[in-house]
Protein backbone atom coordinates (compact mmCIF):
# COMPACT_ATOMS: atom_id res chain seq x y z
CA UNK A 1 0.00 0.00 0.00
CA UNK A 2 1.08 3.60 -0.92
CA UNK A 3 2.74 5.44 1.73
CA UNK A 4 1.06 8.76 2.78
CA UNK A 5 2.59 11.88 2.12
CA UNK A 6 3.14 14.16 4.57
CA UNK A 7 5.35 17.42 4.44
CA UNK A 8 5.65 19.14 7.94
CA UNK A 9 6.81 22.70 7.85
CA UNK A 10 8.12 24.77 10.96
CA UNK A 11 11.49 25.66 12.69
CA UNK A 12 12.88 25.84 16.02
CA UNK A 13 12.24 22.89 19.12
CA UNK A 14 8.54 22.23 17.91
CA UNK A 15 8.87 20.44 14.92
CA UNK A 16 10.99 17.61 15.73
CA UNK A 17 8.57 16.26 18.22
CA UNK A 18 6.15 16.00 15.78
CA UNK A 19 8.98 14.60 13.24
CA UNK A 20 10.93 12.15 15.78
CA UNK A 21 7.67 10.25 16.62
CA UNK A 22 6.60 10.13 13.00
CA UNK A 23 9.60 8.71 11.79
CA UNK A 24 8.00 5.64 13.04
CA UNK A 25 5.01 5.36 11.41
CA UNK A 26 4.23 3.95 7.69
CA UNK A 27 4.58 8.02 5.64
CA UNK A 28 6.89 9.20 3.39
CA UNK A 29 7.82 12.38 5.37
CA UNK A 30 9.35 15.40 3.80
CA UNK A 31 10.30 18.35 6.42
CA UNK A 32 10.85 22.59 5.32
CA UNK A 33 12.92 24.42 7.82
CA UNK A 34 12.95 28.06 8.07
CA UNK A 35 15.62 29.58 7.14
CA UNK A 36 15.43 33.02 8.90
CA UNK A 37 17.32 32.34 12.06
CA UNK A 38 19.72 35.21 12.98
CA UNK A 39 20.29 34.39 16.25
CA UNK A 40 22.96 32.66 18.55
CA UNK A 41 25.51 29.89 16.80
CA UNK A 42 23.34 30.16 13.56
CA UNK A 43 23.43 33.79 13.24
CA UNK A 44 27.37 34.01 13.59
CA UNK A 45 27.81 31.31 10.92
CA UNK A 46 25.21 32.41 8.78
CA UNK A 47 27.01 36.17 9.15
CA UNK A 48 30.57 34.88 8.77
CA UNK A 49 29.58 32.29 5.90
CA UNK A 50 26.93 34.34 4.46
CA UNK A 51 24.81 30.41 4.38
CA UNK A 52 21.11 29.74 5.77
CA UNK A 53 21.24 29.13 9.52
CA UNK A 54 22.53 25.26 9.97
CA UNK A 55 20.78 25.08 13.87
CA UNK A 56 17.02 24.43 13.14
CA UNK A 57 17.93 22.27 9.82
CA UNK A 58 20.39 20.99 12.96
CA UNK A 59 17.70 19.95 15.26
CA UNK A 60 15.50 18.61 12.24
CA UNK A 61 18.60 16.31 11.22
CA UNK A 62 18.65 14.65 14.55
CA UNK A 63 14.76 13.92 14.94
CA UNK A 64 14.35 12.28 11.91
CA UNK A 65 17.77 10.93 12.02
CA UNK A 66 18.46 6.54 13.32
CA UNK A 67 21.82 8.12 14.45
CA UNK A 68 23.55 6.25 17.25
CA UNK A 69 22.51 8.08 20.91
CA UNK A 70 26.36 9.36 20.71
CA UNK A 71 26.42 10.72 17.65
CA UNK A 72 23.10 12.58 18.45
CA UNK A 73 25.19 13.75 21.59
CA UNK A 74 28.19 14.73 19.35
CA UNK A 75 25.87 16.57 16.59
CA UNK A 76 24.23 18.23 19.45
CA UNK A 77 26.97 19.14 21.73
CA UNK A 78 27.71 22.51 22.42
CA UNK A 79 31.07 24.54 23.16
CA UNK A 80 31.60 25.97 26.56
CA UNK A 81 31.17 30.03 26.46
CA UNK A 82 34.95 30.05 27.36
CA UNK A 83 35.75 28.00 24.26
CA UNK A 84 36.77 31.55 22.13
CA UNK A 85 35.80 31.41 19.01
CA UNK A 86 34.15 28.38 19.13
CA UNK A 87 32.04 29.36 22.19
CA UNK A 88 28.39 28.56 22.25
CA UNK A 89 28.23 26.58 18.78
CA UNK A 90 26.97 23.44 18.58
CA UNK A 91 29.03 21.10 16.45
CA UNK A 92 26.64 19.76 14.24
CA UNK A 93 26.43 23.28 13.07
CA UNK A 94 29.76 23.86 12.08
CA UNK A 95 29.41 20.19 10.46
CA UNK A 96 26.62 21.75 8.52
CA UNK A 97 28.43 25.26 7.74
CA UNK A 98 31.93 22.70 6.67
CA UNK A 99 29.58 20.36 4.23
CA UNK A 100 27.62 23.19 3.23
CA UNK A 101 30.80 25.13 1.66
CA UNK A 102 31.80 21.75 0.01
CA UNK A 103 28.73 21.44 -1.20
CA UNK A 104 28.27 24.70 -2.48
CA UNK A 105 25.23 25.34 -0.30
CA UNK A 106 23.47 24.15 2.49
CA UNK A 107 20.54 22.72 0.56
CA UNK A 108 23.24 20.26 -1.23
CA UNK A 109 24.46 19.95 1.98
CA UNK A 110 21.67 18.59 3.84
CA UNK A 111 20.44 15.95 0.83
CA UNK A 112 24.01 15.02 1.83
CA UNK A 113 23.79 14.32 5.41
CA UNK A 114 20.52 12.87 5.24
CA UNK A 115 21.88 9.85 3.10
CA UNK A 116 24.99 9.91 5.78
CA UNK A 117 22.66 9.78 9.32
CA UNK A 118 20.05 7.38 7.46
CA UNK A 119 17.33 9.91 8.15
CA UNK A 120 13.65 8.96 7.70
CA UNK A 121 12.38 11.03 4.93
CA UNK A 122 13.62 14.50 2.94
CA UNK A 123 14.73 17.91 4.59
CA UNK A 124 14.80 21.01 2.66
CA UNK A 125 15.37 24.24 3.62
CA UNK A 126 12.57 26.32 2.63
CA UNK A 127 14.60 28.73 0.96
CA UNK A 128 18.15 27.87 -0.74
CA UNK A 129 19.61 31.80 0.61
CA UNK A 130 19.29 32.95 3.91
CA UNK A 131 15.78 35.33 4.32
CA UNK A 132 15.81 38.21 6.61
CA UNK A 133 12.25 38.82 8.77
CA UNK A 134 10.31 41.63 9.19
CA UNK A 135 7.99 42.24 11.50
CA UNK A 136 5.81 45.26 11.43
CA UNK A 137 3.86 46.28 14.64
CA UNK A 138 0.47 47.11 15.22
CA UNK A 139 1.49 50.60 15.67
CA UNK A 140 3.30 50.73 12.13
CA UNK A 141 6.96 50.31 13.70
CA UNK A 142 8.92 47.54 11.66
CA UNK A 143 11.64 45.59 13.23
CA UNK A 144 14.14 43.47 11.01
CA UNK A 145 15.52 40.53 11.76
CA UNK A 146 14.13 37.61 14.13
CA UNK A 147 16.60 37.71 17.16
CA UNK A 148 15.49 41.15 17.78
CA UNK A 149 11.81 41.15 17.45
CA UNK A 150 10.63 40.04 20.72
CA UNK A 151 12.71 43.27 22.12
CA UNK A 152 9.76 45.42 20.99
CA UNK A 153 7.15 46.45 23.14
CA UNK A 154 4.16 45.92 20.89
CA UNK A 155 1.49 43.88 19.07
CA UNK A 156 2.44 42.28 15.22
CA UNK A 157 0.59 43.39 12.95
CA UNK A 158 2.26 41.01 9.84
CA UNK A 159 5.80 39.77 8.81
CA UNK A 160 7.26 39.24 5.69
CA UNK A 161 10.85 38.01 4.68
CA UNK A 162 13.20 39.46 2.09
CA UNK A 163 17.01 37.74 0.37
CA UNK A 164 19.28 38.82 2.83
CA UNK A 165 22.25 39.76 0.49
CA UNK A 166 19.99 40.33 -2.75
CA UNK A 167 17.01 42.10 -3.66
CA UNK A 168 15.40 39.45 -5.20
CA UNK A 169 12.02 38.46 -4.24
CA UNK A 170 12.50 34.97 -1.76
CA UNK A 171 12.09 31.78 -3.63
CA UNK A 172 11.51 28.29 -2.26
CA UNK A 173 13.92 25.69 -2.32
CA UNK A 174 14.02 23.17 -4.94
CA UNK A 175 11.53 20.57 -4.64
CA UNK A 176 9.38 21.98 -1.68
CA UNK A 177 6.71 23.21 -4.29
CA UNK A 178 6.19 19.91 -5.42
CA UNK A 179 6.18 18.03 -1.79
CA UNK A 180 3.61 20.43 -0.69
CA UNK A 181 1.59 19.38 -4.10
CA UNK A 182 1.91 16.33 -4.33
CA UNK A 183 1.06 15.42 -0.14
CA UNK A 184 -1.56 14.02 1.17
CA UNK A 185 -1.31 16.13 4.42
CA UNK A 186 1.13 19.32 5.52
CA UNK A 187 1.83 19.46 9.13
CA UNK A 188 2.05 23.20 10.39
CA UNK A 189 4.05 23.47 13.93
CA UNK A 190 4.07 23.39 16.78
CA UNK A 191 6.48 26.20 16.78
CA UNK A 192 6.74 30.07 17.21
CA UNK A 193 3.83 31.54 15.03
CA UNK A 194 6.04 34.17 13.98
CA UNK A 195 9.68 33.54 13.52
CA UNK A 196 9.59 29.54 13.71
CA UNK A 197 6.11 28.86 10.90
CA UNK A 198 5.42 32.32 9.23
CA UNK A 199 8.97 32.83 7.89
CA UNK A 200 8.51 29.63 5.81
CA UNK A 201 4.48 30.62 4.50
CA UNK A 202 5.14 33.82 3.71
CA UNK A 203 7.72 33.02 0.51
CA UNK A 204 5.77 33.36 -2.35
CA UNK A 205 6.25 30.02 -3.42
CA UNK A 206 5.42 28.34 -0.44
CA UNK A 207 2.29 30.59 0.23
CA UNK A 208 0.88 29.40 -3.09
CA UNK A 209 1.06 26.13 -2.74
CA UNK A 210 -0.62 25.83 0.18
CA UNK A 211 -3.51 27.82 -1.40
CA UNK A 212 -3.45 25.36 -3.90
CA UNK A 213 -2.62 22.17 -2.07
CA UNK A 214 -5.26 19.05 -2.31
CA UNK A 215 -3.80 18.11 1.16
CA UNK A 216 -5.27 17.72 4.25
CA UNK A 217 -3.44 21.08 6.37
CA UNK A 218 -3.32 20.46 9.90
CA UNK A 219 -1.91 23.27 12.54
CA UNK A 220 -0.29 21.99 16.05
CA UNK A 221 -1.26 25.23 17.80
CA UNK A 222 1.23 26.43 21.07
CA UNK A 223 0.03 25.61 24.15
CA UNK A 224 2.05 28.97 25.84
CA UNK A 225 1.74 31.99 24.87
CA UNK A 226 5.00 33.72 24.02
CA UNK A 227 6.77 36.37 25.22
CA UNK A 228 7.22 39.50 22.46
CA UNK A 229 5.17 37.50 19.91
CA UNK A 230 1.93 35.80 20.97
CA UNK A 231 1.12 37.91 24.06
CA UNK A 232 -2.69 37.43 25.35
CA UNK A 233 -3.69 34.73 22.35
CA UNK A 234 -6.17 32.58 22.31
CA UNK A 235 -6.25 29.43 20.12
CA UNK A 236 -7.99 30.91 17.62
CA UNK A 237 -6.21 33.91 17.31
CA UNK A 238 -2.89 31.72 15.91
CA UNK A 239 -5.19 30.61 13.28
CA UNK A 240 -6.29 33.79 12.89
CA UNK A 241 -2.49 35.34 11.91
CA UNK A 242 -1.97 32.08 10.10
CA UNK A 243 -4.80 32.25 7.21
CA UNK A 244 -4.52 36.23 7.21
CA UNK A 245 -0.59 35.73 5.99
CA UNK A 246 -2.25 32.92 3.59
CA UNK A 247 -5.16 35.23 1.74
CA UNK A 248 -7.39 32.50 2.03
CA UNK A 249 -8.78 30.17 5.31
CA UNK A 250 -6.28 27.77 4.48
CA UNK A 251 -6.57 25.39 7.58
CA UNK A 252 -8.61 22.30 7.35
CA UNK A 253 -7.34 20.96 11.07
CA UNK A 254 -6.44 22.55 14.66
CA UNK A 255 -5.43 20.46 17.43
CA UNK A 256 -5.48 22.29 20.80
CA UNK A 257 -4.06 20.85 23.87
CA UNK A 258 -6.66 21.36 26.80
CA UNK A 259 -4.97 19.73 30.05
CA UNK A 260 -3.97 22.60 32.13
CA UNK A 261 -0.27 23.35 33.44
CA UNK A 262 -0.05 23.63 36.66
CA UNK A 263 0.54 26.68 37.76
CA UNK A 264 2.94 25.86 40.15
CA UNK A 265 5.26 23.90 37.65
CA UNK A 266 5.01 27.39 35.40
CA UNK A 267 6.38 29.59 38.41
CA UNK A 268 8.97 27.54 38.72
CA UNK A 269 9.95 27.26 34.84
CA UNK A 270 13.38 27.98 33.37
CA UNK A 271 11.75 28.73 29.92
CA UNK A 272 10.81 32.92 30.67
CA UNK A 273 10.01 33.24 26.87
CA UNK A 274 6.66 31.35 28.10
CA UNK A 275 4.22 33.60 30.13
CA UNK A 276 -0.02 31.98 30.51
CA UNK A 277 -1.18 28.83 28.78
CA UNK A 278 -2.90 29.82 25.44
CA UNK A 279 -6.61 29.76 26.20
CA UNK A 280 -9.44 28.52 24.19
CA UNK A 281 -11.72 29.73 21.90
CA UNK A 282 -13.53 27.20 20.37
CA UNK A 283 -15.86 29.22 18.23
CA UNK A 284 -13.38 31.34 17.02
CA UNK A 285 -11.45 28.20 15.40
CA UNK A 286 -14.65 26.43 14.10
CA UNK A 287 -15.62 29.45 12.22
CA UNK A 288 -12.12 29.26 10.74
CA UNK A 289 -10.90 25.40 10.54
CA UNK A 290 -13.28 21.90 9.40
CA UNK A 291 -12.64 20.39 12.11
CA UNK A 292 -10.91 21.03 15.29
CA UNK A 293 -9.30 18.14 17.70
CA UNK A 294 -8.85 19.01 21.78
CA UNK A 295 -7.37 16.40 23.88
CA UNK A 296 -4.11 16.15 26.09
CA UNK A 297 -1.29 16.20 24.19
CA UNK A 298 0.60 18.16 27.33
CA UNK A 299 4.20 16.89 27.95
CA UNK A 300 5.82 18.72 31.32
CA UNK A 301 9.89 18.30 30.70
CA UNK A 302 12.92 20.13 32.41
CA UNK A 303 11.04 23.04 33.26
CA UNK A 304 8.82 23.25 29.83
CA UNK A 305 5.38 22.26 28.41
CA UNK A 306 6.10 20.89 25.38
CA UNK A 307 3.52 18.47 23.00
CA UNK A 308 3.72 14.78 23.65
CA UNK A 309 4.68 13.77 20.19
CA UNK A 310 3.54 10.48 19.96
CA UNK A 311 0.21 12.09 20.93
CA UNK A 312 -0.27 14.23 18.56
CA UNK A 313 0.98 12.04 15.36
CA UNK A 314 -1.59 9.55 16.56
CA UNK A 315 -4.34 11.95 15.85
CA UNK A 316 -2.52 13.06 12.78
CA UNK A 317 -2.43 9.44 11.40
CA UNK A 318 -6.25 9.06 12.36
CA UNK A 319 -6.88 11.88 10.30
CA UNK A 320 -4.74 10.43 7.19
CA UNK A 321 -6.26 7.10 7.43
CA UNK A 322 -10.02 8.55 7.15
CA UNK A 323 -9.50 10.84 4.36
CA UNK A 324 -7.08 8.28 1.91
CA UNK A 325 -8.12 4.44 3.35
C-alpha cells in the first residue's frame, strides 16, 4: 500500500517532536525548515559564511535521524562560552556550515547528510539563501531581523521576509513546491507563530502552494503563549495570523491541547520566553478550521510544556487514514 505523504513545515524545538515520533510510522515524510534564524551559533555562521542558519535544519537532522545516541550527543553538543571562538556553537552546526561550503550550499548539503545519518524522509530548507524577517507592529513600527523582534514592546501586525544579500524576491527551495503538491497532508508546527512557521508561508512560493494544495493542512497550535510574539492569544487567534498571511482560510485541522499546566510547575519554569497557557476559543477556530481536535497532548519536561509527540501524530495518522483508506 502507498505510503502517505506528509510534508511538515516549521522551525525551532517544535517540529521535531512532531517529526521524531513520525519517523516511526508507515509516511513518506518530507520536512521545510525556516531559514530566517539570525540568532545565537546560527546567526554568527550564517554572518561569517553568508549560508542559511545550519541550527534548526540541525535539530530537524537529529529527529528524523536513526543516528547512534552518541552521535546525536556529538551533533548536538555545544562549546563551553569560554571555548573563544568556538564558544556557544553546537558542532553539528559547524558540520553543517563545513559540508555546506563543500557542497556549495546548504541545501546540497543537507540531501548530503541525510543519506549519511540514514534519516527517515527528505529535509529542505525552505529557501536555498538565507531570508531576513520583518515584523511590522500594530502601531506601524517595523523591526528586522528575528533575534530582535521580541525586544519590541508591541502587538504584530504582519511579517514578511526578504534575500538577505539580494534584492530578489525569496524563492523556495528546490523541490518543496512539489512536496507540498503532491502530499496528502502538511503538518504546520508546533512552533513560534512568527519567527519559527510564518517565515517559511510567507515566501511566495510556499504561500501558493498551500492555497493550492489538495492536502489535508493540519496546525499543532502552542500551548504557551510567548513572550514578544503571541502575548494574550487565544487558540484561535494563531489561526487567525496564520490564514490572514495565507489570503485564504487555508486550515482544514487545529489540534489544541486542553490539560492545564499547573501553575505551580510554570512559576517555577526555566523557559521565561513562556508567560499563561494559550486559552481557548472554540468558536473562534470552528468558524475558521473543518474540524478542530482538543485532547491532552501536554508533555511537562525540564522546566517546559512541550507536545507529547507520539500524541499528537496519533491523531494526525487518524486523520490520514479517514481521508485516503
Amino acid at each position: 500500500m502507498r505510503k502517505p505523504k506528509i510534508t511538515v513545515i516549521g522551525g525551532g524545538t517544535g517540529i521535531p517532536v512532531i517529526l521524531k515520533s513520525l519517523r516511526h510510522q508507515h509516511v513518506d515524510i518530507t520536512a521545510v525548515v525556516t531559514v530566517a534564524d539570525d540568532g545565537g551559533s546560527s546567526g554568527k555562521l550564517r554572518s561569517a559564511m553568508q549560508l542559511t542558519p545550519p541550527g534548526d535544519l540541525r535539530n530537524v537532522l537529529v529527529a528524523m535521524s536513526d543516528m547512534p545516541k552518541f552521535y546525536e550527543e556529538l551533533f548536538q553538543y555545544r562549546f563551553n562560552e569560554n571555548d573563544g571562538m568556538l564558544a556557544g556553537h553546537p558542532l553539528g552546526n559547524l558540520i553543517i556550515a563545513g559540508v555546506s561550503e563543500m557542497e556549495g550550499s546548504t541545501y546540497n548539503a543537507m540531501q548530503a547528510l541525510t543519506q549519511f545519518f540514514h534519516t527517515t524522509g527528505k529535509i529542505y530548507p525552505s529557501s536555498v539563501t538565507p531570508l531576513t524577517l520583518h515584523a511590522v507592529f500594530k502601531d506601524g513600527h517595523e523591526v528586522i531581523g528575528e533575534s530582535h523582534i521580541s525586544e519590541y514592546d508591541g502587538m504584530i501586525d504582519h511579517v514578511y521576509v526578504t534575500n538577505t544579500y539580494n534584492d530578489d524576491i525569496p524563492t523556495a527551495s528546490p523541490k518543496v513546491v512539489e512536496a507540498i503538491m503532491e502530499s496528502d497532508m502538511i503538518v504546520l508546527g508546533p512552533g513560534s507563530l512568527f519567527t519559527s512557521i510564518l517565515p517559511n508561508l510567507v515566501i511566495p512560493e510556499i504561500r501558493q502552494a498551500l492555497v493550492e494544495t489538495k492536502a489535508e493542512v493540519a496546525y499543532v497550535c502552542n500551548i504557551m503563549t510567548q513572550s514578544g510574539e503571541t502575548e494574550h492569544f487565544t487558540d484561535a487567534d494563531h489561526l487567525a495570523v496564520l490564514n490572514r498571511h495565507l489570503g485564504i482560510d487555508v486550515i482544514d485541522t487545529v489540534l489544541v491541547n486542553i490539560e492545564p499546566v499547573p501553575q505551580d510547575y510554570m512559576e517555577s519554569n526555566q523557559f521565561d520566553e513562556y508567560l499563561v497557557q494559550v486559552e481557548h476559543d472554540f468558536k473562534g477556530l470552528r468558524n475558521n478550521a473543518k474540524r478542530v481536535i482538543s485532547s491532552n497532548f501536554l508533555r511537562l519536561e525540564n522546566g517546559g510544556a512541550f507536545h507529547q509527540g507520539e500524541l499528537v501524530v496519533e491523531e494526525l495518522m487518524d486523520l490520514v487514514r479517514t481521508r485516503y483508506l
